[in-house]
N, C-alpha and C. Protein backbone atom coordinates (compact mmCIF):
# COMPACT_ATOMS: atom_id res chain seq x y z
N UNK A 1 -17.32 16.58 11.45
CA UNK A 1 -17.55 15.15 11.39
C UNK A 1 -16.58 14.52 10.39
N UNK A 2 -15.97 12.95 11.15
CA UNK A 2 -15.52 12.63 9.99
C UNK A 2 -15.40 11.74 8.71
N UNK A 3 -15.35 11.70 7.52
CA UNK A 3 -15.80 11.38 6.19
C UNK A 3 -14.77 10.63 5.79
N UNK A 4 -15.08 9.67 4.99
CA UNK A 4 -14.40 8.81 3.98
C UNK A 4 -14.33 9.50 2.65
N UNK A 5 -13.40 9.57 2.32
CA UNK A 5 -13.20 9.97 0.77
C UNK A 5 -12.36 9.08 -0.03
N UNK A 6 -12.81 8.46 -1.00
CA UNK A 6 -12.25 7.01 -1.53
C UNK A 6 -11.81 7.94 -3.02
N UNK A 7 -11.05 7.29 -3.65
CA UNK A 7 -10.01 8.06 -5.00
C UNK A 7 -9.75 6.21 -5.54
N UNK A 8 -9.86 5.97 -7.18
CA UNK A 8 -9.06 5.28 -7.43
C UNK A 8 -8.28 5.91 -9.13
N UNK A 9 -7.03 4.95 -9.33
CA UNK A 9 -6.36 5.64 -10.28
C UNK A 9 -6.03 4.41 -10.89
N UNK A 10 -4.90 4.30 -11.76
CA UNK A 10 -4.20 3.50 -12.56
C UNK A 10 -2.74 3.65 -12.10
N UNK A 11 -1.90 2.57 -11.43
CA UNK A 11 -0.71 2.45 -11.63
C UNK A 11 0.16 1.56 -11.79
N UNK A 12 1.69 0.92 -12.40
CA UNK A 12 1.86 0.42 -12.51
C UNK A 12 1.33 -0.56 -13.08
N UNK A 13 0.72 -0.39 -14.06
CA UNK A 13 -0.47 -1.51 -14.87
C UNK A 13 -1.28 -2.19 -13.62
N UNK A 14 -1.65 -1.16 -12.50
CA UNK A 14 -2.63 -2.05 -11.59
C UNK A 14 -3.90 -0.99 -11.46
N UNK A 15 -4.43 -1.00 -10.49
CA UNK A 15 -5.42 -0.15 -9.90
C UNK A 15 -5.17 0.23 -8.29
N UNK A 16 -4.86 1.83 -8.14
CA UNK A 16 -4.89 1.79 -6.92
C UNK A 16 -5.89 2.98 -6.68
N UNK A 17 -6.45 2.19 -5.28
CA UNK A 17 -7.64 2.37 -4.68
C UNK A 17 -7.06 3.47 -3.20
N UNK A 18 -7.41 4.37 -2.72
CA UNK A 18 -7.56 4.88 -1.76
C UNK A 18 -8.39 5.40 -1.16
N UNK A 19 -7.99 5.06 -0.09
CA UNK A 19 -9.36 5.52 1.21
C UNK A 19 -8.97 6.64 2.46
N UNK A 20 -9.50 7.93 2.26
CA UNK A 20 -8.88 9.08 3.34
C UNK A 20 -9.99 9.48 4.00
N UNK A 21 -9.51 9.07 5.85
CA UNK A 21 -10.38 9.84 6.08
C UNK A 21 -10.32 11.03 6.69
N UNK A 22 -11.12 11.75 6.33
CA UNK A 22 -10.82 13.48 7.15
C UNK A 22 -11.99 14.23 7.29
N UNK A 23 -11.30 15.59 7.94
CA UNK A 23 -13.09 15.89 8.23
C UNK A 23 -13.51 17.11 6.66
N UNK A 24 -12.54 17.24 6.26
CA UNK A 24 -12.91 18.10 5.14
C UNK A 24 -12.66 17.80 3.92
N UNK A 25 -13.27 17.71 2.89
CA UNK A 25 -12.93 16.55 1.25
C UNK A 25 -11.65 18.06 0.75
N UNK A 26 -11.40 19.23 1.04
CA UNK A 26 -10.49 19.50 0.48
C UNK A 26 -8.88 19.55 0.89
N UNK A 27 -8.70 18.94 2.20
CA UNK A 27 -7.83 18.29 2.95
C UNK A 27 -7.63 16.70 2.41
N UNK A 28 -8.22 15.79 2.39
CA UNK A 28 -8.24 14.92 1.55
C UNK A 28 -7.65 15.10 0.51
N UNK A 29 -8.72 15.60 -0.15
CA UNK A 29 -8.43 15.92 -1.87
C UNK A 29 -6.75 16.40 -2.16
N UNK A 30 -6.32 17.30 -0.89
CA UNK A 30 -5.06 17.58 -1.19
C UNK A 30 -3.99 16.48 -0.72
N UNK A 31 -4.03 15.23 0.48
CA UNK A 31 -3.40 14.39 1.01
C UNK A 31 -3.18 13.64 -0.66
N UNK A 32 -4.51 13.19 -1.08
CA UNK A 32 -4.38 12.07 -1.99
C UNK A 32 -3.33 13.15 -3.36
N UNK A 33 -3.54 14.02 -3.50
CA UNK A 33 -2.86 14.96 -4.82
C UNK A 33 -1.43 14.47 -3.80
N UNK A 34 -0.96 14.46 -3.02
CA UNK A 34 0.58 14.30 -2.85
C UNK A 34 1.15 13.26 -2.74
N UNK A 35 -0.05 12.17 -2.15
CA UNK A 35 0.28 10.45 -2.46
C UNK A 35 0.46 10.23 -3.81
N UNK A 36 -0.46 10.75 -4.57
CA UNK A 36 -0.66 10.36 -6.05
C UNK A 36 0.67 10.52 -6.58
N UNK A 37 1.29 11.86 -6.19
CA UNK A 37 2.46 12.38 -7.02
C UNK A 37 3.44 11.83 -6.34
N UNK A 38 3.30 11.39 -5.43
CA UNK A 38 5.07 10.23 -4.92
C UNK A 38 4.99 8.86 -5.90
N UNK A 39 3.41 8.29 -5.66
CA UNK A 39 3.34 7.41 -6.59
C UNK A 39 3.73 7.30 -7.71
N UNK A 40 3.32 8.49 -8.75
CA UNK A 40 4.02 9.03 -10.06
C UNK A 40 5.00 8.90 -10.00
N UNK A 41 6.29 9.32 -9.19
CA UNK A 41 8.08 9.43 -9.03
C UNK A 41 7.77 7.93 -9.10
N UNK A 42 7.37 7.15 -8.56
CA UNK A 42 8.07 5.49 -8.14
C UNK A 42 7.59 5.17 -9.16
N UNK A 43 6.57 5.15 -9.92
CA UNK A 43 6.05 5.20 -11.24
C UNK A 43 6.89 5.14 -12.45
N UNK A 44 7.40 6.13 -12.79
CA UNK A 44 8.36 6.85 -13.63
C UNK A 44 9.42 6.02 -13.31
N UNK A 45 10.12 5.83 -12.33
CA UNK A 45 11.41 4.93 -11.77
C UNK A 45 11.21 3.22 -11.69
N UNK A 46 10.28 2.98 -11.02
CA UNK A 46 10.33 1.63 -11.06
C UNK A 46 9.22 0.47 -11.84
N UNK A 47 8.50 1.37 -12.74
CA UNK A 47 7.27 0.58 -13.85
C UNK A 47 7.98 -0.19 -14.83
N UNK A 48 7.45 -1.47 -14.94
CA UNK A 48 8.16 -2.05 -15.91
C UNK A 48 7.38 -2.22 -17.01
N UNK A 49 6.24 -1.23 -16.86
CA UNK A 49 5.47 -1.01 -18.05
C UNK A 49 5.91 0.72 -18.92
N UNK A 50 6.79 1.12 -18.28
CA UNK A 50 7.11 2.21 -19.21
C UNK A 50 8.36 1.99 -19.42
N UNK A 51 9.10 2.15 -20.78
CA UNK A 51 9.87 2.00 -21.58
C UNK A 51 11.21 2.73 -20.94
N UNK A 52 10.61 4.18 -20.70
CA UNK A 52 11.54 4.63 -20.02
C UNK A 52 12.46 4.77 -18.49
N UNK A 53 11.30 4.21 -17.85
CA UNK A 53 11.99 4.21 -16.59
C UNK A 53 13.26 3.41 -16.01
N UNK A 54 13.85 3.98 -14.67
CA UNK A 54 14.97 3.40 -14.30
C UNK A 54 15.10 1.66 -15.03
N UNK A 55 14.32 1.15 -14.25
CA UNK A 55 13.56 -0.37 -14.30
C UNK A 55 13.86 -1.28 -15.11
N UNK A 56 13.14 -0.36 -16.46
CA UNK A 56 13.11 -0.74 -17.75
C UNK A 56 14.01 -0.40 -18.31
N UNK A 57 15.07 0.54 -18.18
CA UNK A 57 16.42 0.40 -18.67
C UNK A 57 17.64 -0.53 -18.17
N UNK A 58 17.39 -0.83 -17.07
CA UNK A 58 18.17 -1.50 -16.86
C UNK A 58 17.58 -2.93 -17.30
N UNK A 59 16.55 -3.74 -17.09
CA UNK A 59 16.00 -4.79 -17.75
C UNK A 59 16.71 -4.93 -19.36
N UNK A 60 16.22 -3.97 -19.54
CA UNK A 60 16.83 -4.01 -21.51
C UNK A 60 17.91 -3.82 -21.57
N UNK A 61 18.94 -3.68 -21.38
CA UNK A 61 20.71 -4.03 -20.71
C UNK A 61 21.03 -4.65 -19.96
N UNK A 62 19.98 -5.61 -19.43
CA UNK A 62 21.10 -7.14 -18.63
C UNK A 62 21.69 -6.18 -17.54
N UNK A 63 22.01 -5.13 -17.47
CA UNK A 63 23.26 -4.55 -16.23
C UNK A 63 23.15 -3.48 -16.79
N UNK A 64 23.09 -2.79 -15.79
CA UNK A 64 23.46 -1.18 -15.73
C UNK A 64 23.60 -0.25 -14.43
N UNK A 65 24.39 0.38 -14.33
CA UNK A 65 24.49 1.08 -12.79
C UNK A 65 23.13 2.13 -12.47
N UNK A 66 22.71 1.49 -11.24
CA UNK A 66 21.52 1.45 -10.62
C UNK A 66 21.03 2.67 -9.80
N UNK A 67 20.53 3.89 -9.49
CA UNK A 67 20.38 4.68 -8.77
C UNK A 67 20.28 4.09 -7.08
N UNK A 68 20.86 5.43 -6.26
CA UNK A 68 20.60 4.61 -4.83
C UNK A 68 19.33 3.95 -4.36
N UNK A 69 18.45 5.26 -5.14
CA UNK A 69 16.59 4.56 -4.66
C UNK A 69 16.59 3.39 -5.38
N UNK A 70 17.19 2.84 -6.12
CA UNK A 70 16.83 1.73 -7.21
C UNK A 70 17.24 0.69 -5.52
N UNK A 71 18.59 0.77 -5.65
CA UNK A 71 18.88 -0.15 -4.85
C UNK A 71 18.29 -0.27 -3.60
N UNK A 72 18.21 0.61 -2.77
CA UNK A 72 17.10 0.73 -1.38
C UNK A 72 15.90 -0.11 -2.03
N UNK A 73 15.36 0.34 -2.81
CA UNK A 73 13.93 -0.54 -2.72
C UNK A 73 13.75 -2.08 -3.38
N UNK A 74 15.19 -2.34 -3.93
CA UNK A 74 15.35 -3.68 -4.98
C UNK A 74 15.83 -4.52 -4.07
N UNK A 75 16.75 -4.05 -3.25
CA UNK A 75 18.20 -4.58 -2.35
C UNK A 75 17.20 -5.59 -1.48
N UNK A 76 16.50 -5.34 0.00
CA UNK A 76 15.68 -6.07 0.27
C UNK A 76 15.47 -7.46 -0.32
N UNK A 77 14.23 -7.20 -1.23
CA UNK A 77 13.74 -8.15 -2.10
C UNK A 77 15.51 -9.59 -2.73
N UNK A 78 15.94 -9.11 -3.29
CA UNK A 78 17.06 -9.55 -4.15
C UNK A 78 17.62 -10.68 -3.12
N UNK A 79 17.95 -9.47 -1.38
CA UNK A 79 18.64 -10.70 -0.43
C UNK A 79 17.53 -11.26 -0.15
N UNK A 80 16.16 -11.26 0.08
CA UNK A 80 15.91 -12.21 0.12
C UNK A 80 14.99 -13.70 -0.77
N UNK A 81 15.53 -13.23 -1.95
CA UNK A 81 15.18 -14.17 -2.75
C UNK A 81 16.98 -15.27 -2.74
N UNK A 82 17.69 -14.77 -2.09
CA UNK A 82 19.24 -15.43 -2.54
C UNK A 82 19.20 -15.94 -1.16
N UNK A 83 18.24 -16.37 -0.02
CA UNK A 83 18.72 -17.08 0.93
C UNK A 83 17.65 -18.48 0.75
């Protein structure tokens, strides 16, 4: 049968909420452990609440050369705030 298994966490100074459904909570349990940890990478890279990340280094230098993922996921947004 199949089950809802809801998870929430902290990211990006927000709250994220997830909802899996499957028929076994340790299938779940393992989907959300690998969402969680991609989340963490984009986390680490694009939080502008941690000091260290891509994000936040470049913020605190006005300019700085950008990783490709920086740009893939910034690039979008940027053109279309410039039309």
């Amino acid at each position: 049968m199949m089950r809802e298994y809801e998870y929430s966490d902290t990211c990006m100074g927000g709250t994220l909420d997830v909802s899996i459904v499957h028929e076994k909570r340790e299938a779940a349990d393992a989907m959300y452990a690998r969402m969680r940890a991609l989340a963490a990478r984009y986390e680490d890279r694009f939080s502008r609440f941690i000091p260290e990340s891509e994000l936040s280094r470049i913020n605190d230098a006005g300019a700085a050369q950008a990783s490709v993922e920086m740009l893939e996921e910034v690039g979008p947004g940027t053109d279309l705030s410039r039309r």
